[in-house]
Protein backbone atom coordinates (compact mmCIF):
# COMPACT_ATOMS: atom_id res chain seq x y z
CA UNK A 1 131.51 192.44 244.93
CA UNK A 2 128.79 190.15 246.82
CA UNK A 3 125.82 188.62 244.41
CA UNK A 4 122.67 189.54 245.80
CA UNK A 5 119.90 187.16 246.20
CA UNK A 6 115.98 187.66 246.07
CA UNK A 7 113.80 184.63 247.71
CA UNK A 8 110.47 184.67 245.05
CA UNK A 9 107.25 183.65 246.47
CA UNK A 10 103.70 184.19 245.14
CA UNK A 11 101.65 186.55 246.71
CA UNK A 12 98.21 185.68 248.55
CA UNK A 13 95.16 186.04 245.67
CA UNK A 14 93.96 189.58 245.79
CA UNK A 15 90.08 189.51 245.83
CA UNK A 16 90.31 190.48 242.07
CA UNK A 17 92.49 187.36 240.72
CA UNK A 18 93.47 187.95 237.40
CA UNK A 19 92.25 185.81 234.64
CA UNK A 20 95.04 185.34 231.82
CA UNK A 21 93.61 184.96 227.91
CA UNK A 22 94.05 182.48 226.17
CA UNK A 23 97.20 184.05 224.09
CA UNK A 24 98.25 184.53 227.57
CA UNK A 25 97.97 180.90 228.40
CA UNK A 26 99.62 179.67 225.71
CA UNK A 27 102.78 182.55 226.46
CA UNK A 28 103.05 181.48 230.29
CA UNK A 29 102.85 177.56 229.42
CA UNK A 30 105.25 177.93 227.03
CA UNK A 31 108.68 175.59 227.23
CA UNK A 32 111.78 174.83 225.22
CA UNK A 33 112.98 177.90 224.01
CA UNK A 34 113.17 181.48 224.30
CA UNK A 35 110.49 183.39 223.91
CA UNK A 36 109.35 187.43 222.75
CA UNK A 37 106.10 188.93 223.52
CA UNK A 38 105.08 191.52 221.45
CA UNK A 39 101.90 193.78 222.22
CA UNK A 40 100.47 197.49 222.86
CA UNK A 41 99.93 198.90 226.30
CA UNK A 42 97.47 197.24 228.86
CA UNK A 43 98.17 193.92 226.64
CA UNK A 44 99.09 191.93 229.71
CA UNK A 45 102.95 191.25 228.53
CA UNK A 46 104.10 192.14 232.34
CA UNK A 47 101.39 189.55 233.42
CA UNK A 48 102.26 187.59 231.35
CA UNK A 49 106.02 187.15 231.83
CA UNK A 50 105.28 187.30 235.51
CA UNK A 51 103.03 184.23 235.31
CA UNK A 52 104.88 182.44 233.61
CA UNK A 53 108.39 183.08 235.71
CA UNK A 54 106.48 181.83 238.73
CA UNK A 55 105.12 178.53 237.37
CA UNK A 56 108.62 177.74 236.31
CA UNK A 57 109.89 178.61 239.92
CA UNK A 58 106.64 176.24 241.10
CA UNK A 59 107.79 173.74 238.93
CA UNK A 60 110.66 173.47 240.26
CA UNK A 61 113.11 175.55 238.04
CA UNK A 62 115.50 177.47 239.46
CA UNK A 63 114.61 181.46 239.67
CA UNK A 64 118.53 182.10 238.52
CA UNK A 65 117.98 180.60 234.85
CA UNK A 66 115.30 182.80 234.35
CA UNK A 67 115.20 186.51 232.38
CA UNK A 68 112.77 188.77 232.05
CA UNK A 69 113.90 192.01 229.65
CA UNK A 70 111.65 194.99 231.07
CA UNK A 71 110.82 197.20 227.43
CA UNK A 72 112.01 200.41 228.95
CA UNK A 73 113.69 201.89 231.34
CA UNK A 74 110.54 201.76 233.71
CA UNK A 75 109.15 198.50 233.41
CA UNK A 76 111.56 196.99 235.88
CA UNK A 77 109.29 198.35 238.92
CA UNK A 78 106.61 196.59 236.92
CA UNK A 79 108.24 193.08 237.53
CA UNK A 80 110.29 193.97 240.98
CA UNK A 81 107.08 194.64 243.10
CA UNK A 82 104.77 191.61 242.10
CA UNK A 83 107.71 189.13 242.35
């Protein structure tokens, strides 16, 4: 069984760039330990999580030690096409 491999870059800014909240912020700079967003639809959790996994990568950590756990069987396309 081979492991595949994804290279992760960020994406140009679209002419819209999106503006996190400050909740969101405070998620995406987070450090140290796990952590669980919680929120309704159209909350901004994929953003979010997204954000956040590529300022680690920026940073320097290594896109391997990172999860993301999509919330249904779905929200993996949500994560797959941005990253």
């Amino acid at each position: 069984m081979s492991k595949e491999q994804l290279r992760l870059v960020r994406a140009e800014p679209a002419a819209t760039s999106l503006t996190l909240s400050p909740a969101q912020l405070e998620a995406a700079g987070h450090r140290g330990s796990p952590l669980i967003l919680t929120g309704g639809t159209g909350t901004g959790k994929t953003t979010t999580l997204i954000e956040a996994a590529l300022s680690r990568i920026e940073g320097g950590q290594s896109p391997d030690s990172i999860l993301l756990l999509p919330t249904d069987a779905n929200a993996h396309l949500n994560y797959v096409m941005p990253l």
